[in-house]
Protein backbone atom coordinates (compact mmCIF):
# COMPACT_ATOMS: atom_id res chain seq x y z
CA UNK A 1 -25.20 -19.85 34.00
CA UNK A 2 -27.81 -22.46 35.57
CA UNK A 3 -28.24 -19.94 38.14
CA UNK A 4 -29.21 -16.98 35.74
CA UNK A 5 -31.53 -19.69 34.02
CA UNK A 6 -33.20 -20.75 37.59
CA UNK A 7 -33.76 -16.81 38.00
CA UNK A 8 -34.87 -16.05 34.61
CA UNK A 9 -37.24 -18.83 35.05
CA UNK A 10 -38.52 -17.98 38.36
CA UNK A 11 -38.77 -13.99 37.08
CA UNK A 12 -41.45 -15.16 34.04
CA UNK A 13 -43.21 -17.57 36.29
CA UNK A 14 -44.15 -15.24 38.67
CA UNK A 15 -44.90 -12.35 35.85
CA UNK A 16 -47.50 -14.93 34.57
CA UNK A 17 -49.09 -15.91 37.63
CA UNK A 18 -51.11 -12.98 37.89
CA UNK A 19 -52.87 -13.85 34.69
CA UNK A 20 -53.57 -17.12 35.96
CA UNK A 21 -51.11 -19.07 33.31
CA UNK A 22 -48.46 -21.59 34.24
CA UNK A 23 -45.32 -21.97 32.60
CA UNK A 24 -46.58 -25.27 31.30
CA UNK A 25 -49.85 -23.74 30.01
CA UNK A 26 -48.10 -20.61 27.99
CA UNK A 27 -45.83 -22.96 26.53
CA UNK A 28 -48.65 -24.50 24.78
CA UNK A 29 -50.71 -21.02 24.28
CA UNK A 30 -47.00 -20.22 22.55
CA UNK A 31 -46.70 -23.08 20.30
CA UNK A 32 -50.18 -22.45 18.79
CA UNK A 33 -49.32 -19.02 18.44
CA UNK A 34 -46.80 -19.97 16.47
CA UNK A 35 -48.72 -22.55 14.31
CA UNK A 36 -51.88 -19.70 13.47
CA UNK A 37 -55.16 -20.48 12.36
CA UNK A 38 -54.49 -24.10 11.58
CA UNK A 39 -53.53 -25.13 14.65
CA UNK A 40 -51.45 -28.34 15.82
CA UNK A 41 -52.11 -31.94 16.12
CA UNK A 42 -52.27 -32.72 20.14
CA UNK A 43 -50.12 -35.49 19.30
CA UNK A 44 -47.30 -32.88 17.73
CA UNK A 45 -47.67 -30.16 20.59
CA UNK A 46 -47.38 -33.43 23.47
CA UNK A 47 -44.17 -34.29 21.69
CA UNK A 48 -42.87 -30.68 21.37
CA UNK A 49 -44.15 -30.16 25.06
CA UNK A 50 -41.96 -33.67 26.56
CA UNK A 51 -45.26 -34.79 28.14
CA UNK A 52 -47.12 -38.05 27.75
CA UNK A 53 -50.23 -38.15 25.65
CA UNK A 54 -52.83 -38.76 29.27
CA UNK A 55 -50.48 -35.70 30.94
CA UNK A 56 -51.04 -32.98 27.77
CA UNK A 57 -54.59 -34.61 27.44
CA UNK A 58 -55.19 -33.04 30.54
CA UNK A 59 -53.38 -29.82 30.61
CA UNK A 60 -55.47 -29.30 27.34
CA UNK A 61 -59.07 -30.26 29.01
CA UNK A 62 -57.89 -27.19 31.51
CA UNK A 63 -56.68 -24.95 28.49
CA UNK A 64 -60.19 -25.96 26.88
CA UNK A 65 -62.59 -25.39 29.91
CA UNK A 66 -60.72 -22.15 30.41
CA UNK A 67 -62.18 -21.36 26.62
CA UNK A 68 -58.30 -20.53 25.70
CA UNK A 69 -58.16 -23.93 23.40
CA UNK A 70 -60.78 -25.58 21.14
CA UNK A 71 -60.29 -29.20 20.18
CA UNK A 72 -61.38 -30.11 16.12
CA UNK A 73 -61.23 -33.05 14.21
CA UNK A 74 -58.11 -32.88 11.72
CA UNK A 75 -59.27 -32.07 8.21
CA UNK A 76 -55.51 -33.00 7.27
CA UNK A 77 -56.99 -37.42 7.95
CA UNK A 78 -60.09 -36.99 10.19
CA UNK A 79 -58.43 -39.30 12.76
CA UNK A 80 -56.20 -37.10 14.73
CA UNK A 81 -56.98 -34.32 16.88
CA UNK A 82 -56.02 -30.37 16.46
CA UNK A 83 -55.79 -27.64 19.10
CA UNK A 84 -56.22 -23.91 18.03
CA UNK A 85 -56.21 -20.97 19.74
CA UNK A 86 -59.60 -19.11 20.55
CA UNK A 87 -59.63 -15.23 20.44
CA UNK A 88 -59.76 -15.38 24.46
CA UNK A 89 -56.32 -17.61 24.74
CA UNK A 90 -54.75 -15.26 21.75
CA UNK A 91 -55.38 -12.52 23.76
CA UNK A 92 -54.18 -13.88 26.85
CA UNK A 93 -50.77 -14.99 24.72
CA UNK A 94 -50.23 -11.19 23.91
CA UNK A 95 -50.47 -10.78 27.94
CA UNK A 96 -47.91 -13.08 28.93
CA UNK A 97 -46.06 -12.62 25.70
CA UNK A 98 -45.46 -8.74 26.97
CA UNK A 99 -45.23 -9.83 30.36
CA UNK A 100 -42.21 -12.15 29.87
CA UNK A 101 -40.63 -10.04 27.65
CA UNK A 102 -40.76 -7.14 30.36
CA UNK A 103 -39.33 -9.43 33.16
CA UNK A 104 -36.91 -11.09 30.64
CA UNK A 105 -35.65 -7.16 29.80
CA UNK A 106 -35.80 -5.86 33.44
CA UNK A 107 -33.98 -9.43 34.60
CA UNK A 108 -30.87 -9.20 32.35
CA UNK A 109 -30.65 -5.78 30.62
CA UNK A 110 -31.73 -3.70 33.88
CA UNK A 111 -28.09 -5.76 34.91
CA UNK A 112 -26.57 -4.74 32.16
CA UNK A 113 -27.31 -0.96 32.50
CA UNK A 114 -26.35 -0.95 36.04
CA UNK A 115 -22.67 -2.58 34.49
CA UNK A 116 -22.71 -0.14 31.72
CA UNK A 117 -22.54 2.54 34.90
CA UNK A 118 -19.96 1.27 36.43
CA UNK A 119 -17.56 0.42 33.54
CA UNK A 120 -18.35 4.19 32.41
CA UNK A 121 -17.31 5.78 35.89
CA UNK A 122 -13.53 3.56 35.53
CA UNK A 123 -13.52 4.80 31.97
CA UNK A 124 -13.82 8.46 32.98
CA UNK A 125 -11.11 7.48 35.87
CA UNK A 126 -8.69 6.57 33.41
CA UNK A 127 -9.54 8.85 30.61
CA UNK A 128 -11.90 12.00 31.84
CA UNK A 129 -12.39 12.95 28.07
CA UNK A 130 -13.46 9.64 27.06
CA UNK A 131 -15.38 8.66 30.35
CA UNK A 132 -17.21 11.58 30.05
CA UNK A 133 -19.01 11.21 26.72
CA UNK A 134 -19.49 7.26 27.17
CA UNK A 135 -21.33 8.52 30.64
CA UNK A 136 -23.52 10.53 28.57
CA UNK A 137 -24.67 8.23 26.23
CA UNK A 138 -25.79 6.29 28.95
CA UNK A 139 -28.52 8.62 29.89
């Protein structure tokens, strides 16, 4: 299984490149996503991300710049900092959302479908009737 992950993981990383995302930088865009409107506390999304405080500082400067984050004050206690998403990074979410979801499908099910195939053709070698129809469902 490690090497399906490794592929599966390769698959999405190169499906995002063209949109000029990293995996590092659509998790993020994805965990806002998920939070809506009110955003997360940096501090929250650095802990749900594994990275030190000065590392997701900086992968958020490059989110912000890129006008795909903004940065507030929390209204929750005015001392910690939220990240939301701007209409530019939700849009580019829906991108790489659809994009992973298209490698992810073309990565495991296109397998799958292929296997279907063949475990239809033995079918209809040991039982033409049943073979048969199970073949042409799979069109």
């Amino acid at each position: 299984m490690p090497g399906r992950f490794a592929a599966a993981w390769r698959a999405v990383e190169a499906g995002l490149a063209p949109l000029n995302v990293s995996m590092a930088e659509y998790s993020v865009l994805a965990l806002l996503g998920e939070a809506r409107p009110k955003g997360m506390r940096m501090s929250d999304l650095a802990e749900r991300r594994l990275m030190s405080s000065g590392g997701f500082t900086r992968l958020a400067e490059r989110l912000e710049k890129r006008g795909l984050i903004e940065r507030r004050r929390s209204t929750a206690d005015g001392r910690s900092v939220d990240a939301v998403l701007t209409r530019d990074g939700r849009t580019l979410l829906r991108r790489a959302w659809r994009q992973q979801q298209s490698d992810l499908r073309a990565l495991f099910f296109g397998r799958l479908d292929d296997d279907l195939r063949c475990l239809a053709a033995i079918w209809h070698r040991l039982d033409p009737a049943t073979g048969a129809a199970v073949s042409d469902s799979l069109r």
